[in-house]
Protein backbone atom coordinates (compact mmCIF):
# COMPACT_ATOMS: atom_id res chain seq x y z
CA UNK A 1 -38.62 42.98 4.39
CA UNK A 2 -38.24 43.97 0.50
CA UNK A 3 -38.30 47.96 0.27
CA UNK A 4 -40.88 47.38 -2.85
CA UNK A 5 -43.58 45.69 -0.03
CA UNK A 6 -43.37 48.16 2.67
CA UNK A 7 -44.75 51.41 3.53
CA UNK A 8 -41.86 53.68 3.66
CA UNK A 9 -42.41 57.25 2.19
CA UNK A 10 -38.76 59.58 2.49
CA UNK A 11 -38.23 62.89 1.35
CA UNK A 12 -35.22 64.95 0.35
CA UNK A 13 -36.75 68.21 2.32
CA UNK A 14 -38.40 69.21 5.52
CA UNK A 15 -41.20 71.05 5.33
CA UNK A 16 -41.02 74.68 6.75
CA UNK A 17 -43.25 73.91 9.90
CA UNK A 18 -41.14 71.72 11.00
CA UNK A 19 -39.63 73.50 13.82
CA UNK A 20 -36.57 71.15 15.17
CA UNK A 21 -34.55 68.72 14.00
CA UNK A 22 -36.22 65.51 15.01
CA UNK A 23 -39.62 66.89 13.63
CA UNK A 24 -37.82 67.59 10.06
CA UNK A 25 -35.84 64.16 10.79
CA UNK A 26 -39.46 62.04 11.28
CA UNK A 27 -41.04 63.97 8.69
CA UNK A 28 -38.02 63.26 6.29
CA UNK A 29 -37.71 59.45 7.19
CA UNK A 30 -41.62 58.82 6.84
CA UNK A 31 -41.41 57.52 10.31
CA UNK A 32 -43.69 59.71 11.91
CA UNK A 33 -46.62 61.95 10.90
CA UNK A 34 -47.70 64.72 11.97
CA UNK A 35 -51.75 64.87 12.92
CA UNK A 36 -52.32 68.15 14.54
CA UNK A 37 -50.13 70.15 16.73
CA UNK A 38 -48.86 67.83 19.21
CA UNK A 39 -50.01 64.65 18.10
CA UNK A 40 -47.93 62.18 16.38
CA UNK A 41 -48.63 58.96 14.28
CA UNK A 42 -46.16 56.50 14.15
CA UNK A 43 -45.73 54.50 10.80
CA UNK A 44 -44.11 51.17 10.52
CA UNK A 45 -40.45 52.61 10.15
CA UNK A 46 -41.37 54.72 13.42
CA UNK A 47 -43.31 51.82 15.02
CA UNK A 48 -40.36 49.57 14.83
CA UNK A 49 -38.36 51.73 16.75
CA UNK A 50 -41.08 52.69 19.40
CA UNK A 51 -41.28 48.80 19.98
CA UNK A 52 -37.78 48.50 20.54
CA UNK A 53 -37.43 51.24 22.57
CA UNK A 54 -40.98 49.70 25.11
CA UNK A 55 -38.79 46.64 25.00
CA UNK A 56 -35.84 48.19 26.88
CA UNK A 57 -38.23 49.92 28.64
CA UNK A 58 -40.31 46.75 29.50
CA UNK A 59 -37.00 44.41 30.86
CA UNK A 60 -35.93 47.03 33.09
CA UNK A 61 -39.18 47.69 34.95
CA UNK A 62 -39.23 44.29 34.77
CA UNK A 63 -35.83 43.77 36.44
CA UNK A 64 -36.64 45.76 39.47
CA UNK A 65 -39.94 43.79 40.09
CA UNK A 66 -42.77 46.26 38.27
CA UNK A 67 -45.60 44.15 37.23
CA UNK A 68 -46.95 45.25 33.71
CA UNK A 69 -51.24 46.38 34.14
CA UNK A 70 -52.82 48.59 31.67
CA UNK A 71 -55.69 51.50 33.06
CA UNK A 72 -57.71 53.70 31.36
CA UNK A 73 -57.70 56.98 29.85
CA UNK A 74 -61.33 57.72 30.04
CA UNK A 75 -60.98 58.73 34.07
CA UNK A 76 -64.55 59.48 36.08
CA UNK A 77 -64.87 63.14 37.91
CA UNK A 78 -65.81 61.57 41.08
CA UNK A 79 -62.01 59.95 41.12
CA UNK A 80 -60.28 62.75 40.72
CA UNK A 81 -62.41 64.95 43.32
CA UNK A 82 -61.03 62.52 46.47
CA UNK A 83 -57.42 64.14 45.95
CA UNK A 84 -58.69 67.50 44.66
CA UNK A 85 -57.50 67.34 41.40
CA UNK A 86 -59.68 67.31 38.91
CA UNK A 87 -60.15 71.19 39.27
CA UNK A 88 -57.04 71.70 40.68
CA UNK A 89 -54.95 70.11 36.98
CA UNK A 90 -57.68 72.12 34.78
CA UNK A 91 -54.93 73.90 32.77
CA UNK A 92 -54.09 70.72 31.01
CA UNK A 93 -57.37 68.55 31.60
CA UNK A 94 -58.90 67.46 28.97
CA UNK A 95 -62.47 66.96 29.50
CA UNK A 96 -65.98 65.37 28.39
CA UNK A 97 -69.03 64.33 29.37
CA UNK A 98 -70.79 60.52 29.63
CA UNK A 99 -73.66 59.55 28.10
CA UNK A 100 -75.35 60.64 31.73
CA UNK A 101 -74.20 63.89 31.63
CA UNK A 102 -71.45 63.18 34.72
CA UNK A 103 -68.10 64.52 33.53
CA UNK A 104 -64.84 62.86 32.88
CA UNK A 105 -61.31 63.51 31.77
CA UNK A 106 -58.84 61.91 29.60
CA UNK A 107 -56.07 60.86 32.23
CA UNK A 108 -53.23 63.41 31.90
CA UNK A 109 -51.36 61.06 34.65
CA UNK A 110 -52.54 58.03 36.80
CA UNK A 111 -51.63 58.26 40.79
CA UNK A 112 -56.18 58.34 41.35
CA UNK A 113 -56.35 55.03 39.05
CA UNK A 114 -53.51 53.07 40.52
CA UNK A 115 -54.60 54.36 44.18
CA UNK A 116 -58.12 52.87 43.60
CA UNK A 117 -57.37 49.41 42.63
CA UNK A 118 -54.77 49.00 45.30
CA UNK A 119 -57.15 49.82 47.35
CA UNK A 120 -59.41 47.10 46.42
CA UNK A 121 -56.97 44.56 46.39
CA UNK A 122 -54.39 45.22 49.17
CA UNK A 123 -54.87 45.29 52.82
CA UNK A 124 -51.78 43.55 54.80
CA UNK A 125 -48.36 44.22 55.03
CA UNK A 126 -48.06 41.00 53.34
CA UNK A 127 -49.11 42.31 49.87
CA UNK A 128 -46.23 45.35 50.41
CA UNK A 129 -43.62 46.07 49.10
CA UNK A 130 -45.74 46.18 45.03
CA UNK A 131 -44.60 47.86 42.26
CA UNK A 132 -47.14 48.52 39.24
CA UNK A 133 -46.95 50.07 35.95
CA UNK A 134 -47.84 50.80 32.45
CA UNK A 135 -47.11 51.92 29.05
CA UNK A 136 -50.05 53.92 28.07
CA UNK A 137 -51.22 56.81 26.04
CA UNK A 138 -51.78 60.53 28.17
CA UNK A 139 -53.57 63.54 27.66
CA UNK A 140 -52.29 66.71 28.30
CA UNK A 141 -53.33 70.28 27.18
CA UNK A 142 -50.31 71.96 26.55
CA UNK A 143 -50.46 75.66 25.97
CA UNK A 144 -48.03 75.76 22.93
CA UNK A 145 -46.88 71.96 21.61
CA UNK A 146 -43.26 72.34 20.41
CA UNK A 147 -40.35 70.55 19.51
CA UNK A 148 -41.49 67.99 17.64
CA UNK A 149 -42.10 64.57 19.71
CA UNK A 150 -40.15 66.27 22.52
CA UNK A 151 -43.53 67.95 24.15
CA UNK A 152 -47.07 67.12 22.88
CA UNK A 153 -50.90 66.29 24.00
CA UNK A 154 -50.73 62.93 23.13
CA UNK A 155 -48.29 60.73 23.90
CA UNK A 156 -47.02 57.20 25.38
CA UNK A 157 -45.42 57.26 28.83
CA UNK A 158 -44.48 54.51 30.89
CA UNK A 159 -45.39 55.56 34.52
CA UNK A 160 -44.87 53.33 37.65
CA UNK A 161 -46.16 53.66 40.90
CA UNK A 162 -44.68 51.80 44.25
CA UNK A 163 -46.38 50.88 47.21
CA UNK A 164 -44.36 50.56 50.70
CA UNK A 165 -45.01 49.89 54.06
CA UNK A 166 -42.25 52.28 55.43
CA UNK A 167 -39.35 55.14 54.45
CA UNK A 168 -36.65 52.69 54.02
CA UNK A 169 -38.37 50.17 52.17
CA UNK A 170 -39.09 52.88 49.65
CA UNK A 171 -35.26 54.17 49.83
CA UNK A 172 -34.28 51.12 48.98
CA UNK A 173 -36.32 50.90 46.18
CA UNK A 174 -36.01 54.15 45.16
CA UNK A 175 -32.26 54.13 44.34
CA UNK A 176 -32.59 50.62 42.92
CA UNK A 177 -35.50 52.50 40.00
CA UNK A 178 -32.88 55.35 39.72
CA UNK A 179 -29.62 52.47 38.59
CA UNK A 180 -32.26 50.85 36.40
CA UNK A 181 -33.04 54.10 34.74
CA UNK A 182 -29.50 54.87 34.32
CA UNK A 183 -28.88 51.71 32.97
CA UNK A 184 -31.96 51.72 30.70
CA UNK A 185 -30.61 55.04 28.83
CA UNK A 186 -27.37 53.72 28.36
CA UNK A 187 -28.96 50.71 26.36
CA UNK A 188 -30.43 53.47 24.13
CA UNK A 189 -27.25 55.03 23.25
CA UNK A 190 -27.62 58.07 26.14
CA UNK A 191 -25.37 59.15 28.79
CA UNK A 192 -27.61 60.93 31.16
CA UNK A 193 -27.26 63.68 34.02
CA UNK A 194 -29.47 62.83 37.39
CA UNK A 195 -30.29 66.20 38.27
CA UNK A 196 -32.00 67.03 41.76
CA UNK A 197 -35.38 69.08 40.95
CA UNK A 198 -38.12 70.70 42.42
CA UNK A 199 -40.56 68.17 43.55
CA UNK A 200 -43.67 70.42 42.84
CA UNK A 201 -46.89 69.95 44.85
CA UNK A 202 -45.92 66.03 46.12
CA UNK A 203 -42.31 65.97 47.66
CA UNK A 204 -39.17 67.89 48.61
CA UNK A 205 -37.33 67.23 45.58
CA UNK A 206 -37.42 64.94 42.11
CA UNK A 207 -35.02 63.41 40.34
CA UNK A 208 -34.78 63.96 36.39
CA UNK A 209 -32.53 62.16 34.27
CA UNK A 210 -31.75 65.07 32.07
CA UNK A 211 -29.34 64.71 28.44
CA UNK A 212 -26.73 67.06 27.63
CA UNK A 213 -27.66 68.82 24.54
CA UNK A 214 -28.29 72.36 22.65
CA UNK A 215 -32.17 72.14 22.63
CA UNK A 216 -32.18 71.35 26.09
CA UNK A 217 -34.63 73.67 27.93
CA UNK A 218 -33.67 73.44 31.23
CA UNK A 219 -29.83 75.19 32.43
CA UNK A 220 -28.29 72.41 34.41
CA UNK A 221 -25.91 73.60 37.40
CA UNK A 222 -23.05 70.49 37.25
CA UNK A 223 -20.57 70.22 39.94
CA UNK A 224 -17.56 69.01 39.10
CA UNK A 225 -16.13 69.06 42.37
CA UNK A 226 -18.32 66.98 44.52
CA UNK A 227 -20.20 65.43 41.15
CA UNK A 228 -23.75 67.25 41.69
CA UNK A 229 -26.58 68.33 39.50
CA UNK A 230 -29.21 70.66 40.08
CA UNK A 231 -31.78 72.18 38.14
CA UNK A 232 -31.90 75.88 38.27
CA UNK A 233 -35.11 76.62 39.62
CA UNK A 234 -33.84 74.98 42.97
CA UNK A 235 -30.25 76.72 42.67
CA UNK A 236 -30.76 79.83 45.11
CA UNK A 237 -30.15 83.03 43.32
CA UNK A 238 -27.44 84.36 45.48
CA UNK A 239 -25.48 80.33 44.65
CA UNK A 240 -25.45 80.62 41.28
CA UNK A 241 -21.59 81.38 40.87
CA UNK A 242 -20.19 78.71 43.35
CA UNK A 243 -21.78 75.19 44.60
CA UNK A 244 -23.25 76.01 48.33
CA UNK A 245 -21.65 72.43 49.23
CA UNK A 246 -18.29 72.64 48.21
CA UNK A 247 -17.57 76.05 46.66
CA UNK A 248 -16.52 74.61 43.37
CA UNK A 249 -17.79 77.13 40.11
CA UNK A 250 -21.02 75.86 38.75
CA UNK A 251 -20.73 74.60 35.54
CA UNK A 252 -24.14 75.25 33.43
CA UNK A 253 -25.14 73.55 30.47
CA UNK A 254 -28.51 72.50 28.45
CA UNK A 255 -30.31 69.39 29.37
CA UNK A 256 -33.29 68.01 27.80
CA UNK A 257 -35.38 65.52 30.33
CA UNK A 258 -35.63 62.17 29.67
CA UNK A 259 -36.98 61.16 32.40
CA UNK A 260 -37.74 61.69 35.98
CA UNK A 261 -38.91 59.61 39.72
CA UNK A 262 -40.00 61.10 42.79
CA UNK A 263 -41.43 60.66 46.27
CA UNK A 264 -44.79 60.82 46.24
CA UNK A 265 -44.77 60.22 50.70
CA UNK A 266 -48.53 59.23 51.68
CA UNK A 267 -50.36 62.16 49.97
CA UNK A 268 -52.38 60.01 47.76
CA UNK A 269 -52.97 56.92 50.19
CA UNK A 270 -54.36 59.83 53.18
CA UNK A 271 -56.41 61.95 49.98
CA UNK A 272 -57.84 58.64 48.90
CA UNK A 273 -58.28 56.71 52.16
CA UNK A 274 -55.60 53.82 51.31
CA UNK A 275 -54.92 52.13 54.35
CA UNK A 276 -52.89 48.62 55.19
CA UNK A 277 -52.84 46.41 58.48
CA UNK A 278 -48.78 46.74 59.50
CA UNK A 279 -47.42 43.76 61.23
CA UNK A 280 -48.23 44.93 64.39
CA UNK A 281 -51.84 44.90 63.16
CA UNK A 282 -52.23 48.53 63.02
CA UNK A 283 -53.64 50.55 60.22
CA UNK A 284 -51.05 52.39 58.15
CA UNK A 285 -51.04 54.96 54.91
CA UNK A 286 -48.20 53.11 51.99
CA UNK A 287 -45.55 55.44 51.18
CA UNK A 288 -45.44 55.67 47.41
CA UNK A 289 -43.16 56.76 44.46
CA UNK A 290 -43.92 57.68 40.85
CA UNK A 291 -41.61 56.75 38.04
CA UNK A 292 -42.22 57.82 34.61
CA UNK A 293 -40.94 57.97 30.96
CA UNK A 294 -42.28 59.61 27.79
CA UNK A 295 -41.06 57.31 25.04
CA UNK A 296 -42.20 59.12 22.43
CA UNK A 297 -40.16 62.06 23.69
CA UNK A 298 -37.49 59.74 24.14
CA UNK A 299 -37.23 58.95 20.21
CA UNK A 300 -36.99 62.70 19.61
CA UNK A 301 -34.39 63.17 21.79
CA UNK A 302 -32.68 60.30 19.95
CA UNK A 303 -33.10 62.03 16.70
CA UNK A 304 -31.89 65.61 17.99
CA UNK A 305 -28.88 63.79 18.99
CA UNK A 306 -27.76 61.25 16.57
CA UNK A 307 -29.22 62.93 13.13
CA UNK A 308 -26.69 65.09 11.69
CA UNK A 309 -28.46 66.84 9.33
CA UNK A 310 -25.52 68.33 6.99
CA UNK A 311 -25.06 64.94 5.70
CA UNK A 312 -28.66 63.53 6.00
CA UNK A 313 -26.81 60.61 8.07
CA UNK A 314 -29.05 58.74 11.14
CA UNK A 315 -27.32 56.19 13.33
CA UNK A 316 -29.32 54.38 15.54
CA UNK A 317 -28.06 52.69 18.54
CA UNK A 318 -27.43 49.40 18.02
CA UNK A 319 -30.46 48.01 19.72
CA UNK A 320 -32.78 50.75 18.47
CA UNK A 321 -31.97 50.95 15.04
CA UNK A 322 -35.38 49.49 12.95
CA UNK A 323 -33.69 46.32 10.74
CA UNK A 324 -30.29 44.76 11.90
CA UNK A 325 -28.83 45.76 8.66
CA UNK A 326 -29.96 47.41 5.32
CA UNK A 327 -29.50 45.66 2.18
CA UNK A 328 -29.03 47.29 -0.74
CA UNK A 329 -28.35 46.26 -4.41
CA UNK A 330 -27.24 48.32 -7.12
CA UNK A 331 -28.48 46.65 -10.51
CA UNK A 332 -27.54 43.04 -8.88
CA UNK A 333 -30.54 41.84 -7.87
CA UNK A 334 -30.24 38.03 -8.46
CA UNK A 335 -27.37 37.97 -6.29
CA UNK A 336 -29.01 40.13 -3.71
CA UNK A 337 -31.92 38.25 -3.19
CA UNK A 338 -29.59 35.26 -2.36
CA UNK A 339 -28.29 36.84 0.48
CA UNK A 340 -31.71 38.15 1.16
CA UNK A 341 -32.83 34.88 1.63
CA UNK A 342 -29.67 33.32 3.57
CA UNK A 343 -29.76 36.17 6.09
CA UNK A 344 -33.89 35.68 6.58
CA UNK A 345 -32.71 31.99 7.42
CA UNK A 346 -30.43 32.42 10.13
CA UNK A 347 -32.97 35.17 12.04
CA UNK A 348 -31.33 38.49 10.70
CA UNK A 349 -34.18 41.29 10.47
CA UNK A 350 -32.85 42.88 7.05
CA UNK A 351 -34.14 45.56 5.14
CA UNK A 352 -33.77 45.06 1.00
CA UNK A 353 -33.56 48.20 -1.33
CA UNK A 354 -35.16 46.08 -4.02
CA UNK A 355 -36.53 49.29 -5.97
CA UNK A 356 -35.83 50.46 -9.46
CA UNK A 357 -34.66 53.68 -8.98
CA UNK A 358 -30.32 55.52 -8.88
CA UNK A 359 -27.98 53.98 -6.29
CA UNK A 360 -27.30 57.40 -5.23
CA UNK A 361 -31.50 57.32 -4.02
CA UNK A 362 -30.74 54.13 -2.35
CA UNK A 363 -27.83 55.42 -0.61
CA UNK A 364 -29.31 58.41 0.72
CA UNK A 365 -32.03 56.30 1.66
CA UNK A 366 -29.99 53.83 3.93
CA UNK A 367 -28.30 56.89 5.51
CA UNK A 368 -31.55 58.50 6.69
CA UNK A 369 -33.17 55.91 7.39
CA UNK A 370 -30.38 54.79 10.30
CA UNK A 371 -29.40 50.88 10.27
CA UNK A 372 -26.17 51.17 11.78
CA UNK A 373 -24.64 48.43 9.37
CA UNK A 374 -25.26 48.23 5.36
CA UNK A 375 -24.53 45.14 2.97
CA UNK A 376 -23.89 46.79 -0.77
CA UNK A 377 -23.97 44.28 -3.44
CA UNK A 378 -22.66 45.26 -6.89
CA UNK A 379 -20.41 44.91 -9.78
CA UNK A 380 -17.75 46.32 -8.25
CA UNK A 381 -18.20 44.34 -4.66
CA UNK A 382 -18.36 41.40 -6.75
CA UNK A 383 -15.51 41.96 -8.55
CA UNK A 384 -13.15 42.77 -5.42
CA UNK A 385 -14.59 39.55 -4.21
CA UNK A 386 -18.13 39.66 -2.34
CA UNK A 387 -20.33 42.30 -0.83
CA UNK A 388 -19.51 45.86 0.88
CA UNK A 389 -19.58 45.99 4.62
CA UNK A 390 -20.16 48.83 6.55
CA UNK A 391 -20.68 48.30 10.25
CA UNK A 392 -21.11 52.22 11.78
CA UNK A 393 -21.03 50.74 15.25
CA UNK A 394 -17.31 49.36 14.46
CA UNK A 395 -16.76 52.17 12.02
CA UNK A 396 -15.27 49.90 9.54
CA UNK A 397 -15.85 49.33 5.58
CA UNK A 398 -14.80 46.09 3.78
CA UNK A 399 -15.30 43.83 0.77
CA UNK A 400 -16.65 40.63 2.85
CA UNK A 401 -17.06 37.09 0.97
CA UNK A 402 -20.82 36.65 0.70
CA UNK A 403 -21.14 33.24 2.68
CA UNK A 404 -19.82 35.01 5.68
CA UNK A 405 -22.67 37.57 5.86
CA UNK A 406 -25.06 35.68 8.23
CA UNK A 407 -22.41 34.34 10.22
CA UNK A 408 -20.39 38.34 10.62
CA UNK A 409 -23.88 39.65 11.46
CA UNK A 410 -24.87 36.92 13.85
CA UNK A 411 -21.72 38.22 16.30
């Protein structure tokens, strides 16, 4: 894609409402725009990322044997009333009314919807263990949106929900979600924490999959001696100077949540009437569990944490980043668009600064905007004997002969 053809607005500044650093990073970038308070729109810089984020997302629900369905967010009163909810959530319920004057709600989660159509469809042990979920947009009334993408009222979440015939089937499961989560984040360039929580209204406990960093909200109790992590609401106050397990000190630090799973027992199957035959032939309630990521949230988290914003330098990870490199010519354009063209050939997604403007604008430019590896072509590469090389992810610089471009960037 030439820079000249595509939508991509930066600015020097963040405005002064922007109140972190991955709001004034988006707003900075063009990548995202601010609607209202707490609702984003992502442009195509933004978008690219997003996808590539769903992707990673996508394989690894995949991998553990979630099968991709898509519900709605209009969400009928009726629905909600079977588990007691739709009053019960009214803090952060959005509601409307139909054309018949029956109310309804913009989903804020979806445990009623995916309860429903199992119902309809699943009856025997035979159809258990199942594993559904979705990347969809949710609703939620938040009393004061902050942070940028980190908490809003509308955003994308992937949320899964699995259906079991017993306790250990869903174990199993369970910790097989929590490896693929782990393993998910580390695609994306983030070392997480899996912190025991509070399980709120449906279980005993949850696990979130919290990141180590200064905005965190949440004071995370780490135990280096028998490798624990708790969040502090469940940390008794009379335990907060020593673990209760193995007397180590608690070490506390900020963590930001990225995610989070939890039991979800038969609650919803008893609220809602859910019942399967067992192999003995007897009726049963499915034990269930609720898996869910905000991927919005999760590219502000990746701004707060690889935007360094004393030198106006992003880094994406590797597999995040929106082009595999950035091209970028400074008044050799001729020769540019030849490796343009020879890099388009072989399957390499490459952004070209084509514009007329300083190479100290294009620069900048290429450093907020985040491809971890840049291709500089100008009188002075040429002269040394090709093209400039910078690869960020090998954190190397290098005067490259210009037929080994494609071939250096395919590896």
């Amino acid at each position: 894609m030439k820079f000249t053809n595509y939508f991509i607005k930066t600015r020097k500044t963040a405005s002064k409402d922007q109140d972190s650093k991955n709001a004034r990073y988006f707003y900075r970038s063009g990548m995202v725009d601010k609607h209202m308070a707490g609702i984003y729109a992502l442009l195509p810089l933004g978008l690219k990322v997003y996808r590539k984020i769903e992707s990673i997302v996508r394989e690894e629900m995949n991998a553990v044997n979630g099968q991709e369905i898509l519900m709605n967010v209009l969400q009928p009163q009726a629905l909600w009333e079977e588990t007691g909810r739709f009053t019960k959530m009214d803090e952060i319920f959005y509601k409307t009314q139909g054309r018949s004057g029956k109310e309804l709600g913009l989903a804020p989660t979806h445990e009623e919807q995916v309860v429903d159509i199992a119902r309809k469809y699943i009856d025997s042990y035979k159809d258990l263990p199942l594993s559904l979920y979705q990347i969809q947009v949710k609703f939620r009334n938040e009393a004061r949106a902050k942070s940028g993408l980190l908490r809003g009222r509308e955003f994308i979440m992937k949320d899964m929900y699995s259906f079991h015939l017993n306790v250990t089937d869903f174990d199993h499961y369970y910790e097989r979600v929590k490896q693929a989560y782990i393993k998910m984040f580390a695609r994306m360039g983030l070392e997480v924490m899996v912190v025991k929580a509070s399980g709120g209204a449906f279980s005993e406990f949850s696990d979130e999959f919290q990141l180590a960093i200064e905005i965190g909200e949440d004071d995370v109790y780490v135990c280096d001696g028998c490798a624990r992590s708790l969040n502090k609401e469940i940390v008794a106050e009379g335990d907060r100077e020593r673990c209760d397990f193995c007397q180590s000190e608690w070490r506390i630090v900020k963590g930001v949540e990225v995610g989070n799973i939890f039991p979800l027992g038969d609650k919803f199957a008893r609220d809602m009437n859910f019942t399967v035959l067992n192999e003995n032939g007897a009726s049963i309630y499915p034990i269930m569990g609720c898996y869910g990521i905000g991927l919005g949230r999760l590219m502000g988290v990746l701004a707060e944490k690889y935007f360094n914003e004393e030198t106006g330098k992003m880094t994406w990870p590797k597999e995040l980043a929106p082009f595999d490199c950035q091209l970028i010519s400074i008044d050799k354009n001729e020769e540019a668009q030849k490796i343009y063209d020879e890099l388009n050939k072989v399957g390499i997604d490459v952004l070209y600064d084509d514009r007329e403007v300083s190479a100290g604008a294009k620069l900048a430019d290429a450093d907020l905007i985040g491809c971890g590896r840049k291709i500089i072509i100008s009188k002075k590469s040429l002269a040394a004997g090709g093209a400039e090389w910078m690869d960020n992810y090998a954190d190397e610089a290098k005067i490259i002969k210009i037929d080994l471009l494609p071939g250096l960037m395919l590896k």
